[in-house]
N, C-alpha and C. Protein backbone atom coordinates (compact mmCIF):
# COMPACT_ATOMS: atom_id res chain seq x y z
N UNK A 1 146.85 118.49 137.24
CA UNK A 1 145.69 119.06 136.55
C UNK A 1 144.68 119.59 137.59
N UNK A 2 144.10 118.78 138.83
CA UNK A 2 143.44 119.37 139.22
C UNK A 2 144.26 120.65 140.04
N UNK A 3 145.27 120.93 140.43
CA UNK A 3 146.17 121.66 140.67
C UNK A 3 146.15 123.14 140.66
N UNK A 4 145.65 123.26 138.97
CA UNK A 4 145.49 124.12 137.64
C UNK A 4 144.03 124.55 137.84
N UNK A 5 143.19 123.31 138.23
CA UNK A 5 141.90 123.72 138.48
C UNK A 5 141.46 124.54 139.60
N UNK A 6 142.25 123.93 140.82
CA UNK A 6 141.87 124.71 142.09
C UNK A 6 142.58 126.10 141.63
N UNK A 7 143.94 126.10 141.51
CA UNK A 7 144.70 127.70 141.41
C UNK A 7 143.14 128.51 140.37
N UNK A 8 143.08 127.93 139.39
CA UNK A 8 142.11 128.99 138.19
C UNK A 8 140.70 129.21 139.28
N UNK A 9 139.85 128.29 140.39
CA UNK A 9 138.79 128.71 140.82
C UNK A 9 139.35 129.50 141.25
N UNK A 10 140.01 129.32 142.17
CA UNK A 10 140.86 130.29 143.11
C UNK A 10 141.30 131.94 142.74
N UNK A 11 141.71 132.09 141.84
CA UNK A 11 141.38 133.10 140.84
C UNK A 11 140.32 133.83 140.51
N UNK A 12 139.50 133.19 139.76
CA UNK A 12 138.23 133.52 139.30
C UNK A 12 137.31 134.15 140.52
N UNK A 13 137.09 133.23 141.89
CA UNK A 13 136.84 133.96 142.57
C UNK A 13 137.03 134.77 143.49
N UNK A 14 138.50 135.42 143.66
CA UNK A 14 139.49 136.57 143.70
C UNK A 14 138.93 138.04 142.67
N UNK A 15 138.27 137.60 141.62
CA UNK A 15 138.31 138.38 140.58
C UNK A 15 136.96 138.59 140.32
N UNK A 16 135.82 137.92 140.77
CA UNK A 16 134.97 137.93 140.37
C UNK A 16 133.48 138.60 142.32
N UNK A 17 134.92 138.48 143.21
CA UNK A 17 134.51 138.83 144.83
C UNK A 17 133.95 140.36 144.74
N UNK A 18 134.53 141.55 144.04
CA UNK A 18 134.34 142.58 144.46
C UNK A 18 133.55 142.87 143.23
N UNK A 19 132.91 142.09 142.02
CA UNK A 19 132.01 142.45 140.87
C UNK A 19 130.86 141.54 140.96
N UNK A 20 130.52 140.61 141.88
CA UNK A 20 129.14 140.11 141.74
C UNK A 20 129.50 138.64 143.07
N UNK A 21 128.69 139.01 143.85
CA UNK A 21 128.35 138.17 145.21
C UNK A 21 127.71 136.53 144.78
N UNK A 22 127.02 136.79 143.74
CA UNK A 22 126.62 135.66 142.89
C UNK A 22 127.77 134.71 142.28
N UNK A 23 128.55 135.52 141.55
CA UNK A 23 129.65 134.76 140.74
C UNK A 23 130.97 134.49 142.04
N UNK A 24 131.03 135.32 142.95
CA UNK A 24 132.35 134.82 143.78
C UNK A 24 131.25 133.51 144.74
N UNK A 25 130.50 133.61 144.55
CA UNK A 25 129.65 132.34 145.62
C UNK A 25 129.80 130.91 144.73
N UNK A 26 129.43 131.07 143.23
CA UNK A 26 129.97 129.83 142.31
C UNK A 26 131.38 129.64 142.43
N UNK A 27 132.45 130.70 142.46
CA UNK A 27 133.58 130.21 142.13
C UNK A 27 134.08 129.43 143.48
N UNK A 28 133.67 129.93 144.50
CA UNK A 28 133.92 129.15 146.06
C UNK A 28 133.56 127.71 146.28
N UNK A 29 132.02 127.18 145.29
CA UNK A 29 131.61 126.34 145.35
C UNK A 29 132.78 125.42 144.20
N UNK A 30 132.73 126.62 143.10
CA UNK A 30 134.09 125.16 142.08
C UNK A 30 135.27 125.23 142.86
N UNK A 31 136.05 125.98 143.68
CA UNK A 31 137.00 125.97 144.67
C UNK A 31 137.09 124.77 146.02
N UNK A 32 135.78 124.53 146.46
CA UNK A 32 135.40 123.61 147.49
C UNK A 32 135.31 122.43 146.56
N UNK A 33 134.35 122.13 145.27
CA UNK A 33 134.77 120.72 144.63
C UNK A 33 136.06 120.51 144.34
N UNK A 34 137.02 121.65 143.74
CA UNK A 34 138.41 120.70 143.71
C UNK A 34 138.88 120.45 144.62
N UNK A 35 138.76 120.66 145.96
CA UNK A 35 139.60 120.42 146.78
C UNK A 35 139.07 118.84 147.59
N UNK A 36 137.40 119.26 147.08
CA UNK A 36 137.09 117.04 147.21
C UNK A 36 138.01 116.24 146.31
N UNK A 37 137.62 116.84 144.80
CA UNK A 37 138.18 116.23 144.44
C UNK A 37 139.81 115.48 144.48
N UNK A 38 140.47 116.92 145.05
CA UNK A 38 142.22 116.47 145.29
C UNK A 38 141.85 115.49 146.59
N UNK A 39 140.76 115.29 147.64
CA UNK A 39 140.87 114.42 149.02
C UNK A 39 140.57 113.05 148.46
């Protein structure tokens, strides 16, 4: 599950990098918590 979570931030902010500097900066930050969370 968290797995699913990192791949989808991971995504989101892929997708969200070249439409708003704001939203790829959140998705990096939910990208950096799953990856506490998987440590």
């Amino acid at each position: 599950m968290l797995y699913s979570i990192l791949y989808w931030e991971n995504v989101m902010y892929k997708n969200n990098e070249a439409n708003s500097s704001v939203r790829a900066k959140r998705g990096k930050k939910g990208e950096n918590l799953a990856l506490t969370m998987l440590l």
